[in-house]
PDB file of N, CA and C in Angstrom:
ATOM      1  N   UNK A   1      60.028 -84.668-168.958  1.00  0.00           N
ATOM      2  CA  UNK A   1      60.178 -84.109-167.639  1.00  0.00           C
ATOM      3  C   UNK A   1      61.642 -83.791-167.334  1.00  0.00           C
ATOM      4  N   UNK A   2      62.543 -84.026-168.248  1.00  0.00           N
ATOM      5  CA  UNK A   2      64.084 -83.935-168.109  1.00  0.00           C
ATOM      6  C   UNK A   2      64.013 -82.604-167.368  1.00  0.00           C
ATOM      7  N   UNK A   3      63.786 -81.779-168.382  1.00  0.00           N
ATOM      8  CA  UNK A   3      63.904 -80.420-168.561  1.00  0.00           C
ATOM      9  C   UNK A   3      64.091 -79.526-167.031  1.00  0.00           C
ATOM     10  N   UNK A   4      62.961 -80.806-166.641  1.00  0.00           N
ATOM     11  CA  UNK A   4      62.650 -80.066-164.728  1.00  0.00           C
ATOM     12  C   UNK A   4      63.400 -80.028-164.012  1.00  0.00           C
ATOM     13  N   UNK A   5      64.479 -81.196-164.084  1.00  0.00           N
ATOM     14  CA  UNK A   5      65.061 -81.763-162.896  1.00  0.00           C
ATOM     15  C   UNK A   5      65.269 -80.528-161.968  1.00  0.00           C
ATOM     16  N   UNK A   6      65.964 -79.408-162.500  1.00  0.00           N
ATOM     17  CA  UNK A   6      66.249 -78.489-161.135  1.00  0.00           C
ATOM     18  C   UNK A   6      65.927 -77.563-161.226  1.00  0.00           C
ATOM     19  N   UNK A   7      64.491 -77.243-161.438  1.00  0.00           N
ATOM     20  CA  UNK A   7      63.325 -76.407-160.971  1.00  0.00           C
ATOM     21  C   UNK A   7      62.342 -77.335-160.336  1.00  0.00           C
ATOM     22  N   UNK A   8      61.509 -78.089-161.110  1.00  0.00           N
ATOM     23  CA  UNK A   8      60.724 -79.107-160.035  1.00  0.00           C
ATOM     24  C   UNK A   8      60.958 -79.816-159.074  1.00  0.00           C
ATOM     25  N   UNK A   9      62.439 -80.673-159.320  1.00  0.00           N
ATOM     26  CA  UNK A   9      62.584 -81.152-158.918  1.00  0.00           C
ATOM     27  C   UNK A   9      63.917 -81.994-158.197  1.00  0.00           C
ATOM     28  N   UNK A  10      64.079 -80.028-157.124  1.00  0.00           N
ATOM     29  CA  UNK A  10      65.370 -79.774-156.879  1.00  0.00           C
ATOM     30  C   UNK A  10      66.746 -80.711-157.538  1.00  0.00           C
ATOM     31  N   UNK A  11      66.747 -80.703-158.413  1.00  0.00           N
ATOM     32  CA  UNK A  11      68.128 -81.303-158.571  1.00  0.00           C
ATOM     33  C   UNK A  11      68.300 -82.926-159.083  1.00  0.00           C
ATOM     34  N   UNK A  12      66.709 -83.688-158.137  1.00  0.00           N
ATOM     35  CA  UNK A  12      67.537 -84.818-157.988  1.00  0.00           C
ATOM     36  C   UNK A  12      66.573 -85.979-159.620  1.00  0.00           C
ATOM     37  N   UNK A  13      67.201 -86.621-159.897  1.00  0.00           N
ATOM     38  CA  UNK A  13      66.669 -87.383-161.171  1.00  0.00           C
ATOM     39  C   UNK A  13      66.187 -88.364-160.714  1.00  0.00           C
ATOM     40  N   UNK A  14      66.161 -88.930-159.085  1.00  0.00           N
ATOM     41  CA  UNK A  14      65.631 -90.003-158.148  1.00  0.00           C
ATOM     42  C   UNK A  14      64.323 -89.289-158.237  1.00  0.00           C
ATOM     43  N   UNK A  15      64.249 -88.361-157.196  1.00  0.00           N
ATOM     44  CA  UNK A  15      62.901 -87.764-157.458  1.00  0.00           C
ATOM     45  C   UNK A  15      61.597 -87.640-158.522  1.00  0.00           C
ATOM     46  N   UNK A  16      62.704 -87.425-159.498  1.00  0.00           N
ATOM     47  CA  UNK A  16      61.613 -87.496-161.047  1.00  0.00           C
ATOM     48  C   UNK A  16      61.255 -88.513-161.189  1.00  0.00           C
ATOM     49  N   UNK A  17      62.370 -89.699-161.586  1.00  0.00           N
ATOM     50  CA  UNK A  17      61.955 -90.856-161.441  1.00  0.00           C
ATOM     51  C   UNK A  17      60.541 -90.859-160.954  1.00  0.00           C
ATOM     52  N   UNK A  18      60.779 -91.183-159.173  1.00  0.00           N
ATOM     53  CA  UNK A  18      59.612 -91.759-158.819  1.00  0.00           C
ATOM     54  C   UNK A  18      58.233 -91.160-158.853  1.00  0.00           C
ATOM     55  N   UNK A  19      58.290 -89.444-159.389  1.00  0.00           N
ATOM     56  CA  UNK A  19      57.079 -88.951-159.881  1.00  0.00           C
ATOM     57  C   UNK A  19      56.479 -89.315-161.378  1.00  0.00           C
ATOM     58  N   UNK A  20      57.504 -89.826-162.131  1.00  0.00           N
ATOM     59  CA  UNK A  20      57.065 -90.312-163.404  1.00  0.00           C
ATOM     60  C   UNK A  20      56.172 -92.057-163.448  1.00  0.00           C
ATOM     61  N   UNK A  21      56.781 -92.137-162.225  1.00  0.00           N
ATOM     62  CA  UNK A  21      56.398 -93.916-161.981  1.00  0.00           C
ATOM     63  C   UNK A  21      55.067 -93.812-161.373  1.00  0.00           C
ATOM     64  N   UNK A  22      54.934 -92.908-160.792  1.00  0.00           N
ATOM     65  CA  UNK A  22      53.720 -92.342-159.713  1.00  0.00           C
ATOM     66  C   UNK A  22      52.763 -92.526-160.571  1.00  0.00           C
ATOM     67  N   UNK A  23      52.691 -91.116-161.597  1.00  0.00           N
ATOM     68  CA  UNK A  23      52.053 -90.901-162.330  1.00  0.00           C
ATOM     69  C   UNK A  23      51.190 -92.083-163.629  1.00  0.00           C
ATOM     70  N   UNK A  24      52.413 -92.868-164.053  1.00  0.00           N
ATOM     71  CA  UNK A  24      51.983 -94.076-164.555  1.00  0.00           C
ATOM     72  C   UNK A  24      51.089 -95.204-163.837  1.00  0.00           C
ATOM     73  N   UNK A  25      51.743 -95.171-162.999  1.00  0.00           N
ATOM     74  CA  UNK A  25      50.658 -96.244-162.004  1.00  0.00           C
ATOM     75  C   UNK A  25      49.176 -95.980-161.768  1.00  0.00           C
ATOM     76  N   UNK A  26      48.907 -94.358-161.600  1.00  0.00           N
ATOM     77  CA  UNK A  26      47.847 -94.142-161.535  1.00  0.00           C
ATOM     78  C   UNK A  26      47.201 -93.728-163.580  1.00  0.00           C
ATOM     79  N   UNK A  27      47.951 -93.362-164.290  1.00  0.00           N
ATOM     80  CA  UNK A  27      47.079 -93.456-165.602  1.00  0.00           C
ATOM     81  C   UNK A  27      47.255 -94.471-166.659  1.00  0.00           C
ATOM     82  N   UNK A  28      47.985 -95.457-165.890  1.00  0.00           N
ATOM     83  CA  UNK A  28      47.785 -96.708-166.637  1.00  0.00           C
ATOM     84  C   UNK A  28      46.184 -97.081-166.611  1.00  0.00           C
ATOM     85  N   UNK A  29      45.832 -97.992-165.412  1.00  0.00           N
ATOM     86  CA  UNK A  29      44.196 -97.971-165.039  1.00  0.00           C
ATOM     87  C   UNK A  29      43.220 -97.349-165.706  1.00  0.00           C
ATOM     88  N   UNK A  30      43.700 -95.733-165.853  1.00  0.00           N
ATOM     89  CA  UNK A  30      42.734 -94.787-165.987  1.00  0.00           C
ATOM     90  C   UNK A  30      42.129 -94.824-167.325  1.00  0.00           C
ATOM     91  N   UNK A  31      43.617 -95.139-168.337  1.00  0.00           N
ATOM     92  CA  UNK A  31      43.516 -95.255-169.951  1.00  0.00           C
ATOM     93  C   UNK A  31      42.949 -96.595-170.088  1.00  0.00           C
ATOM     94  N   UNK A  32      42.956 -97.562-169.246  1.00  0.00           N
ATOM     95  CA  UNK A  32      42.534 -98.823-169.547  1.00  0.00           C
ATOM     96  C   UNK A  32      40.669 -98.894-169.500  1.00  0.00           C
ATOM     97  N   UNK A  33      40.285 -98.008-168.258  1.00  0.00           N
ATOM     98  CA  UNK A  33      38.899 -97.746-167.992  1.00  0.00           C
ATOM     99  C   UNK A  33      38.374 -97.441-169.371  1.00  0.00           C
ATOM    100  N   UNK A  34      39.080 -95.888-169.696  1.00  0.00           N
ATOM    101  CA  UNK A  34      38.460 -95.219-170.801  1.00  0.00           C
ATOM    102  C   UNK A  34      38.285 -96.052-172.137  1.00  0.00           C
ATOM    103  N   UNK A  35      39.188 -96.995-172.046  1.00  0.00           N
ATOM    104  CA  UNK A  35      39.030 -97.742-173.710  1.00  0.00           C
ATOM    105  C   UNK A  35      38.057 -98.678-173.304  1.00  0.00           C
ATOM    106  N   UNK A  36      38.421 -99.455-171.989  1.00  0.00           N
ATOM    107  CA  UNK A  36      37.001-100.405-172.086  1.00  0.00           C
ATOM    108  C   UNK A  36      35.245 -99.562-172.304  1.00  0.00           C
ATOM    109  N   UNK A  37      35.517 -98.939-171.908  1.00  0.00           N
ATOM    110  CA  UNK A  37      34.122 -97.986-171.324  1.00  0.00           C
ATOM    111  C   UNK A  37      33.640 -97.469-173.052  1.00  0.00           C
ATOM    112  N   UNK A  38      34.735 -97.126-174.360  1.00  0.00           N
ATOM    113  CA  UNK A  38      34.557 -96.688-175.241  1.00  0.00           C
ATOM    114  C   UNK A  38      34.229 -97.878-175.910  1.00  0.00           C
ATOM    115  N   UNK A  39      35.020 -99.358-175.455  1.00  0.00           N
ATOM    116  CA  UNK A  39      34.716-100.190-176.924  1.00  0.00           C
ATOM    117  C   UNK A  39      32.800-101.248-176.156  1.00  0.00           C
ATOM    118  N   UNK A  40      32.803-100.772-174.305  1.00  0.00           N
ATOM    119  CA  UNK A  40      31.312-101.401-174.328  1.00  0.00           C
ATOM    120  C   UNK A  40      30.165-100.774-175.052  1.00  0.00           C
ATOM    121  N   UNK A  41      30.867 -99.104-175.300  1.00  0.00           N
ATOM    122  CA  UNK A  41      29.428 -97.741-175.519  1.00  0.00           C
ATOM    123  C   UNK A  41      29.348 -98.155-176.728  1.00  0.00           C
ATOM    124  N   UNK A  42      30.434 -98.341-177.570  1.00  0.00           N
ATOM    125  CA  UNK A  42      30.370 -99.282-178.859  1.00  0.00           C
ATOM    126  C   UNK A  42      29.458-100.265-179.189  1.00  0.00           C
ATOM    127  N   UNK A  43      29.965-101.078-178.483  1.00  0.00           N
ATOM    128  CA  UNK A  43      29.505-102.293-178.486  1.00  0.00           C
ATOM    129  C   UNK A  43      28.168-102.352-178.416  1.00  0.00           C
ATOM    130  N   UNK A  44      27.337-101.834-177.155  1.00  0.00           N
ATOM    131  CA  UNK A  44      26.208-101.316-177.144  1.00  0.00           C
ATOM    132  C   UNK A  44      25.351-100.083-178.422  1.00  0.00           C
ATOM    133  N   UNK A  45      26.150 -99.473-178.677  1.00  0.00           N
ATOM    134  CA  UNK A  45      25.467 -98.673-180.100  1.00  0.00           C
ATOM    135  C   UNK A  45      24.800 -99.583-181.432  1.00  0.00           C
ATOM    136  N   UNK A  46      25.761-100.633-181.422  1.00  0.00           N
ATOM    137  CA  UNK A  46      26.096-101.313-182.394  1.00  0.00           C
ATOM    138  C   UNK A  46      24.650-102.474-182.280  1.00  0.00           C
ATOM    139  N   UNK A  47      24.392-103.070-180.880  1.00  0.00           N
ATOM    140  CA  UNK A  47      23.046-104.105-180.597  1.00  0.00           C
ATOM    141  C   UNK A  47      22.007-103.046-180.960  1.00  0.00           C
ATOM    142  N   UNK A  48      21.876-101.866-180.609  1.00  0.00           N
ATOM    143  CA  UNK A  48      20.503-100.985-180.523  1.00  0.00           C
ATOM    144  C   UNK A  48      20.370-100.698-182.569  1.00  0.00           C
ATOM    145  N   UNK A  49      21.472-100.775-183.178  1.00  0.00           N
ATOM    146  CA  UNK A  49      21.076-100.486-184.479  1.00  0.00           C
ATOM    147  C   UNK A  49      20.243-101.588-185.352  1.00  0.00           C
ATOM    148  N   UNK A  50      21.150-102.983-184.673  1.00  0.00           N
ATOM    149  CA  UNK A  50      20.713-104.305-185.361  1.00  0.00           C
ATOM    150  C   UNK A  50      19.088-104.447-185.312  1.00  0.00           C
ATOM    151  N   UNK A  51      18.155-103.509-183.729  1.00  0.00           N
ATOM    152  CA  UNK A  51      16.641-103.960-183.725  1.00  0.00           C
ATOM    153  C   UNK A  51      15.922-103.898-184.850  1.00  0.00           C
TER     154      UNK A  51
END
């Protein structure tokens, strides 16, 4: 996001900052959902083969 500073984000590297922090906060969670959600669909594939 360097690149932006002064087109996105007039100028200031405070600004970026706290849009980069933003952004993490909300796709930390998000990546955490998706792996649990991949290793239960797993997990579940895996009981239905053993019948």
């Amino acid at each position: 996001m360097t690149p932006q500073v002064d087109t996105t984000f007039p100028g200031s590297a405070e600004l970026m900052t706290y849009g980069a922090v933003s952004i993490g906060v909300w796709l930390s969670p998000f990546l955490l959902w998706v792996v649990a959600d991949l290793l239960l669909e797993r997990r579940g594939q895996g009981l239905v083969r053993k019948k």
